[in-house]
Protein backbone atom coordinates (compact mmCIF):
# COMPACT_ATOMS: atom_id res chain seq x y z
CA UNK A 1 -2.60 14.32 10.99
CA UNK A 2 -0.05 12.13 8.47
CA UNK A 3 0.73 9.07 9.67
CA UNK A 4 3.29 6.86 8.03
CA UNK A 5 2.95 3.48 8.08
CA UNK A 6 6.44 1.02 7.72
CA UNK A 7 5.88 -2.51 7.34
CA UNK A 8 8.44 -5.62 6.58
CA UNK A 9 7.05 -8.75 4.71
CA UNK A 10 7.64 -12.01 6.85
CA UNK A 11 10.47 -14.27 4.79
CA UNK A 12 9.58 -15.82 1.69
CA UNK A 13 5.91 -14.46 1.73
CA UNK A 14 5.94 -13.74 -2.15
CA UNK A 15 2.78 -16.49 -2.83
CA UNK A 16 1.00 -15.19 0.27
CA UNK A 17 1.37 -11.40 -1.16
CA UNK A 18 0.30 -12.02 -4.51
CA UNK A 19 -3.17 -13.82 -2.70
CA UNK A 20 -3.67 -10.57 -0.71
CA UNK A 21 -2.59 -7.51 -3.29
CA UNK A 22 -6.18 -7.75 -5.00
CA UNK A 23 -8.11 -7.16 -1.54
CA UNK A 24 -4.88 -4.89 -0.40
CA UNK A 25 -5.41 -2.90 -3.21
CA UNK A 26 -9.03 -2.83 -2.83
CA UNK A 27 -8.38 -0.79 0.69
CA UNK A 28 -6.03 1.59 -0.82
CA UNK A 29 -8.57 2.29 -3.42
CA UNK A 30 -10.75 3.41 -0.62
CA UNK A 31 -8.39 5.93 1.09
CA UNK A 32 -6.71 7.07 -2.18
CA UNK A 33 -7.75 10.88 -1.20
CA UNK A 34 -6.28 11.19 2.18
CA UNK A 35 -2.83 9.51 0.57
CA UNK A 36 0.23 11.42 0.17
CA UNK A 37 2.60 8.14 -0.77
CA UNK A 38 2.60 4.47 -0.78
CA UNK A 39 3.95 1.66 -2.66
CA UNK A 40 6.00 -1.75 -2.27
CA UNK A 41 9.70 -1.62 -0.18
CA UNK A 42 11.75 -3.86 -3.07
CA UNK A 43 14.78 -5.27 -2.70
CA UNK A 44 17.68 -3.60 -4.33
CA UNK A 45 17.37 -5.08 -7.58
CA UNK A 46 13.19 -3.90 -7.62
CA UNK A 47 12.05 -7.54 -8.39
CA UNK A 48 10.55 -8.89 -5.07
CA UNK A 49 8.47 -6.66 -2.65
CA UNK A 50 10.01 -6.98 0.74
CA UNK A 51 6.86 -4.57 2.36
CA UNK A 52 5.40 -1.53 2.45
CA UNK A 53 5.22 1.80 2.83
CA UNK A 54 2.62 4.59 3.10
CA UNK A 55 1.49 7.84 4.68
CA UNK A 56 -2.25 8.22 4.90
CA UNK A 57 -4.09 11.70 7.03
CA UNK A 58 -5.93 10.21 9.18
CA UNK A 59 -8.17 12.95 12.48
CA UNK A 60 -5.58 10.56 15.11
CA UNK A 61 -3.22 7.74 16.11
CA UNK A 62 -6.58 5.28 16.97
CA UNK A 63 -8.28 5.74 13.50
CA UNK A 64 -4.61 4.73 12.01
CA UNK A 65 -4.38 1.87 13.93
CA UNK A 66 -7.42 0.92 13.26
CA UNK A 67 -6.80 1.16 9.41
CA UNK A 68 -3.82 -0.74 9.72
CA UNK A 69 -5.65 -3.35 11.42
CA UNK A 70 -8.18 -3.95 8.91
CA UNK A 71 -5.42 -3.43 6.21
CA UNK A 72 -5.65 -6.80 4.07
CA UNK A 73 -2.08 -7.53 3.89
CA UNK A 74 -1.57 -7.06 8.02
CA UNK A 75 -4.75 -8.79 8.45
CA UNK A 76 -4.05 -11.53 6.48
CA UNK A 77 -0.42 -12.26 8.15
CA UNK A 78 1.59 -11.37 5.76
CA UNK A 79 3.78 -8.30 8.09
CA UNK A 80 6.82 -9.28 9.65
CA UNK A 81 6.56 -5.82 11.41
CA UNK A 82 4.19 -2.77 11.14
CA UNK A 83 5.14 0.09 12.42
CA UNK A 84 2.86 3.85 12.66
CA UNK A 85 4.81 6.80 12.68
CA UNK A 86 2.97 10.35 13.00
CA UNK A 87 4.97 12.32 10.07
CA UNK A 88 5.05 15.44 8.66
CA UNK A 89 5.22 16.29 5.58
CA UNK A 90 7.95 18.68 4.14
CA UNK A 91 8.89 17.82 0.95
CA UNK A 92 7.53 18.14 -1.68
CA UNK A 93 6.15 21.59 0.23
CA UNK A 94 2.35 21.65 1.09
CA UNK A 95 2.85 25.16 1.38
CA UNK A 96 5.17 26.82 -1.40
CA UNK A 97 8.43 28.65 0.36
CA UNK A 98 7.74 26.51 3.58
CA UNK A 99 11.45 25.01 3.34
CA UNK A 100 13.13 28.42 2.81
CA UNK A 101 10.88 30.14 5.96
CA UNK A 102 12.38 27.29 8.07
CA UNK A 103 15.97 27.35 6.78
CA UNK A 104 15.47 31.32 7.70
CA UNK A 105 13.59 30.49 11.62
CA UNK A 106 16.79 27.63 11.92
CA UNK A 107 19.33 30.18 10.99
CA UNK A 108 18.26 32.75 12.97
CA UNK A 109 17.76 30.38 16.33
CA UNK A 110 21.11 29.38 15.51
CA UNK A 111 22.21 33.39 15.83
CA UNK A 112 20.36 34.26 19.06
């Protein structure tokens, strides 16, 4: 299962992010396989990281958690806010034409 994982720095946490990214980075390193996305949430000029965001297969909801509770940067305080989300993933397609066999199944419920 994809989880996605949503999670908002605390205010003016810059210092205490830059002490964590090594070890933060570290964990990602070590899931890098089972990742389909991740990276910083910026503010809207893209010069401070605000948080982040990720999704990361994981076999359920408790071995997420789990992750996320070992995850350097929510371990070491730095999360305002961390929120798990179980996701799927349709774009871009894990399975080519699943969009299009969707758009047809939606159009047709949409008939009956």
């Amino acid at each position: 299962m994809l989880f996605a994982f949503i999670c908002v720095d605390k205010p003016d946490s810059s210092k205490l992010r830059s002490k964590l990214r090594p070890p933060h980075l570290e964990y990602m390193i070590g899931v890098k396989d089972r990742t389909v996305f991740g990276g910083p949430l910026q503010d809207d000029v893209g010069e401070a990281s605000q948080g982040s965001i990720f999704a990361i297969e994981f076999a359920s909801r408790v071995e997420a958690e789990a992750f996320l509770a070992e995850e350097p940067y929510n371990k070491g305080g730095l999360f305002q806010s961390a929120e798990i989300w179980r996701w799927r993933q349709m774009i871009p397609e894990v399975e080519e034409g699943q969009l299009l066999k969707l758009l047809e199944r939606e159009r047709a419920n949409l008939g009956s």
